[in-house]
Every structure is written in structure tokens, then in C-alpha cells.
N, C-alpha and C. Protein backbone atom coordinates (compact mmCIF):
# COMPACT_ATOMS: atom_id res chain seq x y z
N UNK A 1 46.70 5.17 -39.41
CA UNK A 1 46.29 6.53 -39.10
C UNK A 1 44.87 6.78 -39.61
N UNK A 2 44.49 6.18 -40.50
CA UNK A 2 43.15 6.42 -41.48
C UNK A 2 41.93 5.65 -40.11
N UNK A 3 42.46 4.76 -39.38
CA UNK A 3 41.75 4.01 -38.85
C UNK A 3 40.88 5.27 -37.50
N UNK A 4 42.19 5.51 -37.39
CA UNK A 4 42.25 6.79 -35.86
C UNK A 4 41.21 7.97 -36.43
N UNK A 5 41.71 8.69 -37.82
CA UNK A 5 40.56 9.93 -38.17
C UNK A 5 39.40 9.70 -38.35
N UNK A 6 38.99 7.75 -38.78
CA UNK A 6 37.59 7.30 -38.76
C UNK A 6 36.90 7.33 -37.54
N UNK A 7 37.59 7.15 -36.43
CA UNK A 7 37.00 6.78 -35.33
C UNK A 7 36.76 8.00 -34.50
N UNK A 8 37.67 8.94 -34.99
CA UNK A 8 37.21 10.58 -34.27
C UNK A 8 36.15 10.82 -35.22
N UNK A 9 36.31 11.09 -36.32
CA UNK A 9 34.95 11.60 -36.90
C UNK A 9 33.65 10.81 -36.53
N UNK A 10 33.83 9.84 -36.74
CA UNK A 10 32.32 8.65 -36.13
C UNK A 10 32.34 9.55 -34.63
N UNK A 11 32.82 9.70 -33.72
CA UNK A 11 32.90 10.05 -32.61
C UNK A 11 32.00 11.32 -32.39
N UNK A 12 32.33 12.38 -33.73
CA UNK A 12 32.32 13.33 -33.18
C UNK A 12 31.06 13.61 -33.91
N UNK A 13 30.58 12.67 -35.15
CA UNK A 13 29.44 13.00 -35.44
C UNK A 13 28.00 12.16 -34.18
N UNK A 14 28.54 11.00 -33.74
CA UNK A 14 27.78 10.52 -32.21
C UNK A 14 27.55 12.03 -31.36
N UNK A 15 28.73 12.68 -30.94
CA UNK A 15 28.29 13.88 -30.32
C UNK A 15 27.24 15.10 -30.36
N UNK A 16 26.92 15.01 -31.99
CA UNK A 16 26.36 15.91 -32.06
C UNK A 16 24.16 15.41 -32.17
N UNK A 17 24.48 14.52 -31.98
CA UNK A 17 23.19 13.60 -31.55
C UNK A 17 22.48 13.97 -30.53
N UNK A 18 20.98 15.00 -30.80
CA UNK A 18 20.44 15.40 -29.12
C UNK A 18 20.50 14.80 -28.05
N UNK A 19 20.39 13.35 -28.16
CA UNK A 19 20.41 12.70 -26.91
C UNK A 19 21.57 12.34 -26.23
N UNK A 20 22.77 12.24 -26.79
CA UNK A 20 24.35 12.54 -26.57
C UNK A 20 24.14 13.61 -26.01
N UNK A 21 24.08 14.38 -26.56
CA UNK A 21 24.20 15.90 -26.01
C UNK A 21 23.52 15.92 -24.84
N UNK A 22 22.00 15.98 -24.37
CA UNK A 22 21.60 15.79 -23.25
C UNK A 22 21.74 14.80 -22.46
N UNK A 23 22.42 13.88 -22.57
CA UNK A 23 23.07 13.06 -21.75
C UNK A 23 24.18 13.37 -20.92
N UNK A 24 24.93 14.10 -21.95
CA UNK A 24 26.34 15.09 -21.34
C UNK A 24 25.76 15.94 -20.29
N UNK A 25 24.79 16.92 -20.94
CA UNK A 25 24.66 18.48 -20.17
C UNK A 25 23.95 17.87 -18.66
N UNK A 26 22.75 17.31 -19.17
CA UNK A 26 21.78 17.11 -17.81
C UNK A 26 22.55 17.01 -16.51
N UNK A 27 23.36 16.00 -16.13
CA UNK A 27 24.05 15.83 -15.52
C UNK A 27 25.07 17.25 -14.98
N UNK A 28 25.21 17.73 -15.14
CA UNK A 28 26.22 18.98 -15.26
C UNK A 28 24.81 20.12 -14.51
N UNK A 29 23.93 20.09 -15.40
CA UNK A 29 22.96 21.43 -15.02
C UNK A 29 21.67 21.07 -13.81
N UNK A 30 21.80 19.77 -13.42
CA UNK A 30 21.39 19.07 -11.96
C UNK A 30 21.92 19.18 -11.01
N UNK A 31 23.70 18.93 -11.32
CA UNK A 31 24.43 19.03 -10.07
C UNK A 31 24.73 20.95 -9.85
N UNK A 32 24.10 21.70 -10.77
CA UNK A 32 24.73 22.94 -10.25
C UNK A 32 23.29 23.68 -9.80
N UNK A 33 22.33 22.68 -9.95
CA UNK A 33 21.02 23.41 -9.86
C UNK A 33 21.21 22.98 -8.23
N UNK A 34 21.43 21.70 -7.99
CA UNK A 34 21.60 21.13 -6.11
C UNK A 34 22.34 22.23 -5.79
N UNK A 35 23.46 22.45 -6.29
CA UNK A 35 24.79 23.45 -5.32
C UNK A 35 24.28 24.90 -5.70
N UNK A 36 23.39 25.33 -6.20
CA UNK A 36 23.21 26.61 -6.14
C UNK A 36 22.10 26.42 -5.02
N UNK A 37 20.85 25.61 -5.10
CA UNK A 37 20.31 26.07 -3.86
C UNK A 37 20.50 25.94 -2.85
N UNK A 38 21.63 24.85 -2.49
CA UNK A 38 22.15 24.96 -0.91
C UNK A 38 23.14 26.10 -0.98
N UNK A 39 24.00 26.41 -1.74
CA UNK A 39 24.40 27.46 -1.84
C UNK A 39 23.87 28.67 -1.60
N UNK A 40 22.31 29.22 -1.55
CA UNK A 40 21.57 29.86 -1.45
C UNK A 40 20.95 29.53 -0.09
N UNK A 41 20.54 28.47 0.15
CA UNK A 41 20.19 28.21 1.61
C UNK A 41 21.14 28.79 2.80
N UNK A 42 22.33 28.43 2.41
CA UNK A 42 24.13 28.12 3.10
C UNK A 42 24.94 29.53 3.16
N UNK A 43 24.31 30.33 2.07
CA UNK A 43 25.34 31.24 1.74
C UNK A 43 26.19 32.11 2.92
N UNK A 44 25.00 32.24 3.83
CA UNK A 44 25.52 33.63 4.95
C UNK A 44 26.64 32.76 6.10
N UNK A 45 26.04 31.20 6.20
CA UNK A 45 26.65 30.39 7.17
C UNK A 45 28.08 29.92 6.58
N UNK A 46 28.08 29.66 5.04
CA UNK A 46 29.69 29.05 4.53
C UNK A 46 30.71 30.27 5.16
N UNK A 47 29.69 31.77 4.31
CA UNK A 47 30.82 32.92 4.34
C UNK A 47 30.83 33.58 5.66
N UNK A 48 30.58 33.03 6.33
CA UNK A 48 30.28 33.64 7.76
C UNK A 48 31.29 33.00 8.97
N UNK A 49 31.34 31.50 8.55
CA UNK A 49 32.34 30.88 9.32
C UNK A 49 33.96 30.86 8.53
N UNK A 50 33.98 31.22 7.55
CA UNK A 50 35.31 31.25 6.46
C UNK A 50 35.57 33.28 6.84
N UNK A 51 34.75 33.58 6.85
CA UNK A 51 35.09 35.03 7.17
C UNK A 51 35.54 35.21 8.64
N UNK A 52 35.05 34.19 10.19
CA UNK A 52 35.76 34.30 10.92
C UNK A 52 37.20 33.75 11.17
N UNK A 53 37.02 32.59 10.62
CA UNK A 53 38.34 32.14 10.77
C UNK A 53 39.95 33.09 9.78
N UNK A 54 39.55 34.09 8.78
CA UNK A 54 40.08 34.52 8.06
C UNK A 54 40.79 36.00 9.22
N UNK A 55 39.58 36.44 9.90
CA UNK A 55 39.57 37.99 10.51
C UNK A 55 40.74 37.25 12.20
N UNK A 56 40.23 36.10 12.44
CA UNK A 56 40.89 35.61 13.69
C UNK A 56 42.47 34.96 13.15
N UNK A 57 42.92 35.08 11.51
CA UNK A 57 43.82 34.39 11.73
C UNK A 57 45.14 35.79 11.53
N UNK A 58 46.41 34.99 12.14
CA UNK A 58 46.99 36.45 13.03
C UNK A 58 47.74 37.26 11.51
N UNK A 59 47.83 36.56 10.29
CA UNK A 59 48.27 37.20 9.57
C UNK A 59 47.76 38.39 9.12
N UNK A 60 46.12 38.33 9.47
CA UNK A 60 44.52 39.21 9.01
C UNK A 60 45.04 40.17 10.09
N UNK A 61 45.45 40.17 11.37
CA UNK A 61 45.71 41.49 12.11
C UNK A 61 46.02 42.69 11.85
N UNK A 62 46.69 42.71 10.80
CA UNK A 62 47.04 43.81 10.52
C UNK A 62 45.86 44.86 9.68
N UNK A 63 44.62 44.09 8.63
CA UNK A 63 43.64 44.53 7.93
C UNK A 63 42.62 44.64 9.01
N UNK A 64 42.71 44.14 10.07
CA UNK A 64 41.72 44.29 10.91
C UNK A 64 41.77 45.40 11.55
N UNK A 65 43.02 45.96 11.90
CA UNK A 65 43.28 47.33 12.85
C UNK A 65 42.85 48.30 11.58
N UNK A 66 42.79 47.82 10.26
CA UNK A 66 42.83 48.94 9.27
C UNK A 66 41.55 49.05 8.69
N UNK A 67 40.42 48.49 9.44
CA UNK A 67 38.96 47.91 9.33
C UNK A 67 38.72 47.52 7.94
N UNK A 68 39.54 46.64 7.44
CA UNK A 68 39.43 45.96 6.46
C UNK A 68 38.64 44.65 6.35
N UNK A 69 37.62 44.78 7.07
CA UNK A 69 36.60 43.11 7.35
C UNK A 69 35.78 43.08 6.05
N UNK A 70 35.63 44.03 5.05
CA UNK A 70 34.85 44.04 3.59
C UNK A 70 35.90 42.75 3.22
N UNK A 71 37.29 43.40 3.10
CA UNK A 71 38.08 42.54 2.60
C UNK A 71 37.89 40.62 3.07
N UNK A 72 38.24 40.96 4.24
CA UNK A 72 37.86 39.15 4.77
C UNK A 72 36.80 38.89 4.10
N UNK A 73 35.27 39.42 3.99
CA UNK A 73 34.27 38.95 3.10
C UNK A 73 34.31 38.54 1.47
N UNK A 74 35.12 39.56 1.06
CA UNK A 74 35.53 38.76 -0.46
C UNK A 74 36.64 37.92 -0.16
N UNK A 75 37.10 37.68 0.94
CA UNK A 75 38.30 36.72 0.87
C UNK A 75 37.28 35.35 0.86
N UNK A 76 36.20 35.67 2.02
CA UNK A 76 35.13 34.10 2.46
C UNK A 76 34.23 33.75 1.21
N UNK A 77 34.30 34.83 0.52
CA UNK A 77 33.25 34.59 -1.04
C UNK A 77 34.11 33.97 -1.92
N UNK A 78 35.19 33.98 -2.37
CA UNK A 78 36.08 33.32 -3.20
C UNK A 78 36.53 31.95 -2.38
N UNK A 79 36.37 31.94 -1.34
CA UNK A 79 36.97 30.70 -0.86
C UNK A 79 35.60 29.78 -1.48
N UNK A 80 34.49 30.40 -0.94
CA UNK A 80 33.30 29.27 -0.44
C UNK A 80 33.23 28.89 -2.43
N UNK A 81 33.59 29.65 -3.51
CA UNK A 81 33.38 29.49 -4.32
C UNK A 81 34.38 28.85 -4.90
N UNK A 82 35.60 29.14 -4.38
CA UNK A 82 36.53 27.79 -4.96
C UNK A 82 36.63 26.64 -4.48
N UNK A 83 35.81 26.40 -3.10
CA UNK A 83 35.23 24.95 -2.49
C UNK A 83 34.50 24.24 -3.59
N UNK A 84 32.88 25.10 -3.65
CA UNK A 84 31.64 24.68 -4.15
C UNK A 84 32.49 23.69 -5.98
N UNK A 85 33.28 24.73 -6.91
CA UNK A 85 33.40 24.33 -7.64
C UNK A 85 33.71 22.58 -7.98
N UNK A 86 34.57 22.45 -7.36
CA UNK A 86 35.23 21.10 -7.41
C UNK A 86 34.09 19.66 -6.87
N UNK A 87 33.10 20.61 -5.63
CA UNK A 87 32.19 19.31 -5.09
C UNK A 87 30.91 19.38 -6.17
N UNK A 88 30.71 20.15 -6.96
CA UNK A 88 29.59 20.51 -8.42
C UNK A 88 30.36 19.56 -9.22
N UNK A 89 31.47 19.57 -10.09
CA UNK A 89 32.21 18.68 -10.34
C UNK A 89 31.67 17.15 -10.02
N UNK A 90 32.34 16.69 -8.71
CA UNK A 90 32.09 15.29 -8.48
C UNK A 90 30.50 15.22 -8.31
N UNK A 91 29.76 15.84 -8.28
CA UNK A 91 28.27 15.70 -8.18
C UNK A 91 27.79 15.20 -8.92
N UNK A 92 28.22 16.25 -10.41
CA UNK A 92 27.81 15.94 -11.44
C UNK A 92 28.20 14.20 -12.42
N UNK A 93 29.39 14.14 -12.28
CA UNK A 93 30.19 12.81 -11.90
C UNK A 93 29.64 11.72 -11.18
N UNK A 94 28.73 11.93 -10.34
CA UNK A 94 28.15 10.96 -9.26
C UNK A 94 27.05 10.95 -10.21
N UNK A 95 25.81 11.57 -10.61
CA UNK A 95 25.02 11.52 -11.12
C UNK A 95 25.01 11.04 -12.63
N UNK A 96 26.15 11.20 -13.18
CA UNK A 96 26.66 11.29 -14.71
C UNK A 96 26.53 9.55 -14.73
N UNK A 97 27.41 8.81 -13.59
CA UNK A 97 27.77 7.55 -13.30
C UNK A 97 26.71 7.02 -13.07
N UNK A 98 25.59 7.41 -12.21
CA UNK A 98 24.66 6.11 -11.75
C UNK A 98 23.11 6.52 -12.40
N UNK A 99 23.13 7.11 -13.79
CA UNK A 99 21.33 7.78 -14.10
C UNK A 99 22.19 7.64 -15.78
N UNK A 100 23.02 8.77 -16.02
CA UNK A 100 23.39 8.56 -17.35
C UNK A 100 23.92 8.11 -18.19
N UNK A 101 25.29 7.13 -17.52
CA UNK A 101 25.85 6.06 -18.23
C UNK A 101 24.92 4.75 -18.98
N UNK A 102 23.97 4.43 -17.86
CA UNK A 102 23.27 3.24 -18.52
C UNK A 102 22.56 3.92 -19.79
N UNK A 103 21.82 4.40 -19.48
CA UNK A 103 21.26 5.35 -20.89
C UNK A 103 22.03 5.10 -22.35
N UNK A 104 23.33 6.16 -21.54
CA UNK A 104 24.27 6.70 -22.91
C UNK A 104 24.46 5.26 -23.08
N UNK A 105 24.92 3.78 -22.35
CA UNK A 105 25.50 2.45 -23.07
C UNK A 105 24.24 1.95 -23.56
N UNK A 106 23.07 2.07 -23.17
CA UNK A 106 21.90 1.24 -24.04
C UNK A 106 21.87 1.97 -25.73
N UNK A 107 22.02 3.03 -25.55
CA UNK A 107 21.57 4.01 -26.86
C UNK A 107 22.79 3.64 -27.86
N UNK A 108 24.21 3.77 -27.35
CA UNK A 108 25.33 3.75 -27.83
C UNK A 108 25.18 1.82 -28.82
N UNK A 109 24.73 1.01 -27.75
CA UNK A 109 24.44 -0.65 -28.23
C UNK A 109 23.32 -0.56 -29.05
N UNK A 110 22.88 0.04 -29.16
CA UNK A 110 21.37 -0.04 -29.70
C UNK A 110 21.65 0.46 -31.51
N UNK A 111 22.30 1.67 -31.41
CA UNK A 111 22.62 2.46 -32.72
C UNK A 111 23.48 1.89 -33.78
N UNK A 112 24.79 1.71 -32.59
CA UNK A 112 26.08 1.34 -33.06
C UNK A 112 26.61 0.14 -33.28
N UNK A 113 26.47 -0.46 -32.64
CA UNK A 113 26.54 -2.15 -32.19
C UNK A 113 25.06 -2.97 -32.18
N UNK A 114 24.47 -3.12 -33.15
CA UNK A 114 23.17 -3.53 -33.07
C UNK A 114 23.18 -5.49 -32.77
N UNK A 115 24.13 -5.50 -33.22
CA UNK A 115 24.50 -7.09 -33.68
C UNK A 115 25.28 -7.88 -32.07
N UNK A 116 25.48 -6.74 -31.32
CA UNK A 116 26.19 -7.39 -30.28
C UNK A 116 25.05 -8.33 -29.15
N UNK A 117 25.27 -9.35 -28.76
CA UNK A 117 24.80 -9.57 -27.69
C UNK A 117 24.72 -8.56 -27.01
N UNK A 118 23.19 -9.07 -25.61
CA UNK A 118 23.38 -8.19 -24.74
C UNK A 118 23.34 -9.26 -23.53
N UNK A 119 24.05 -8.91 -22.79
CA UNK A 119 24.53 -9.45 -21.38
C UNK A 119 23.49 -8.41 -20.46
N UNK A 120 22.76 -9.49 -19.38
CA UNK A 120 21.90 -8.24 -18.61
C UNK A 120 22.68 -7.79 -17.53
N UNK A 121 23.10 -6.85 -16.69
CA UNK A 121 23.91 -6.59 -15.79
C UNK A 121 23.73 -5.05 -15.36
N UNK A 122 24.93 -4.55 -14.93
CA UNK A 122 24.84 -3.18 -15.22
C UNK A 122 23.56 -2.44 -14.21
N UNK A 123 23.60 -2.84 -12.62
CA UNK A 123 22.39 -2.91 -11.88
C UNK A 123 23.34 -1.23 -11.10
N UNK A 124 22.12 -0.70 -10.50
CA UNK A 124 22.23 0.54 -9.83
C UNK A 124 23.02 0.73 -9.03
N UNK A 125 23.44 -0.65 -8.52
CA UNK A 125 24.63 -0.65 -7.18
C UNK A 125 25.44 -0.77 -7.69
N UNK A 126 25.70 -1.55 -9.21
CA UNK A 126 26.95 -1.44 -10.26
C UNK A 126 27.98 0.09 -10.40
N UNK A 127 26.65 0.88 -10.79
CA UNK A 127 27.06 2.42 -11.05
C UNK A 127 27.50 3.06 -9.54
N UNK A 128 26.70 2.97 -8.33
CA UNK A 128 27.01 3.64 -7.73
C UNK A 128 28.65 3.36 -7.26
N UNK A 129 28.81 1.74 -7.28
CA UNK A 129 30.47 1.15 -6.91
C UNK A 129 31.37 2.12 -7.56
N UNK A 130 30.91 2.08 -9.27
CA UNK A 130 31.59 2.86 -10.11
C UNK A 130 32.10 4.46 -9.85
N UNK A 131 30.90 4.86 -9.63
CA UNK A 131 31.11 6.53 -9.43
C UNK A 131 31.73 6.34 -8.14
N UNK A 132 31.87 5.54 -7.41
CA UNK A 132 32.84 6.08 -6.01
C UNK A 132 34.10 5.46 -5.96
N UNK A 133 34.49 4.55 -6.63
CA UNK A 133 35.83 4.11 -7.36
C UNK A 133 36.04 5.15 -8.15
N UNK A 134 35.54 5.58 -8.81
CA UNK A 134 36.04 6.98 -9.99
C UNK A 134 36.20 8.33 -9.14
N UNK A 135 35.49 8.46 -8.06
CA UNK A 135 35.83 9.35 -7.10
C UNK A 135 36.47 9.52 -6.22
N UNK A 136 37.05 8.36 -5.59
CA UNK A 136 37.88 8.00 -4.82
C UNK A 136 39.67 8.10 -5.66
N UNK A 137 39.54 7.33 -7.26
CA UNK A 137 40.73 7.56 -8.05
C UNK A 137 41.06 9.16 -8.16
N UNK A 138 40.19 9.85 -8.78
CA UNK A 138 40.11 11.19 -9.07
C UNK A 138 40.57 11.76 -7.79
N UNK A 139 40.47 11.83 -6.74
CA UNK A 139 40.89 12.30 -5.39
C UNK A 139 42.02 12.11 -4.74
């Protein structure tokens, strides 16, 4: 058990390391910086085609005679936003995999493991295999 609380604490003091840390976030605040501006580009066209199909579908008939089409619009705004979430997600995941892993494993060998061989490998088409095996599992 002593072995396990060593290896979280080592862990958790690695975490608090700026470049840990921006290794984590970057990735995360890239993929939401992409999905906000197509999101912004996109916005009127996501909620525009999710708002017709919502007003044309026959259960909506009844809010429609009751000119409830505001409503279909927050129905197409929560949709397009519980889409966007999940593909920000794997974005960030895609990017995390093929820009910040090598990083975080050079820094991680470099600090921690100084004594290990290094094997050269670990090439760009490596990561990208990776992140779409990890995306494909995740899915």
C-alpha cells in the first residue's frame, strides 16, 4: 500500500509542474477555440436546420398551432450544443494525441527516467494511428 500512496503523490506533485499543466490545458483550449469559431461561422445554419426538422416533426404540431417556434429555437440551441460538446472532446483528444503526448513522454524521460535508454520512434503517423484507435475505442 505504501508503494501505491508513493506513486500518487510523485504523480500528483508531476502535475503541478507548469509544463504538465500546459500540456494538459493547451490541448483542451485549441480544440474549443476551433469549435467556437466554426461555431460562430455555423451558428444560424446548425440551428436553422435542427430548428426545421424539430417544427416539421409531427410531435412539434401541436406548439406550432400554439406559435411556439421561440420554443423549437431553444430546442435547436441545446441540441447544436449537446452535439458540439462531445466533437470539442475528441478534438481535443486528437490534438492531445498527435502535438502533446510526444512532448509530455520526452519531458516525463528526461526528468524522471533519466537513466533509461532512448529508443527513436514515436513518428507523427505513430500518434495520429493512436488518436484514431483511441477514437474509434472511445466510440
Amino acid at each position: 500500500m505504501d508503494a501505491v500512496i508513493k506513486a500518487l503523490t510523485g504523480a500528483a506533485r508531476s502535475l503541478v509542474q507548469p509544463i504538465i499543466l500546459l500540456i494538459l490545458l493547451i490541448p483542451m483550449l485549441v480544440a474549443l477555440a476551433i469549435w467556437i469559431g466554426l461555431g460562430w461561422a455555423y451558428w444560424d445554419t446548425w440551428t436553422t436546420a435542427i430548428q426545421g426538422a424539430v417544427v416539421d416533426h409531427a410531435t412539434f404540431i401541436w406548439a406550432a398551432n400554439r406559435d411556439l417556434a421561440r420554443f423549437a429555437s431553444w430546442i435547436a440551441a441545446m441540441v447544436v450544443l449537446a452535439m458540439l460538446a462531445p466533437v470539442v472532446i475528441l478534438t481535443a483528444l486528437l490534438i492531445a494525441t498527435v502535438f502533446a503526448m510526444p512532448v509530455l513522454v520526452r519531458h516525463v524521460a528526461r526528468n524522471d527516467y533519466p537513466n533509461l535508454e532512448r529508443h527513436r520512434g514515436g513518428t507523427a503517423i505513430g500518434s495520429v494511428w493512436n488518436a484514431l484507435a483511441a477514437i474509434y475505442i472511445l466510440s
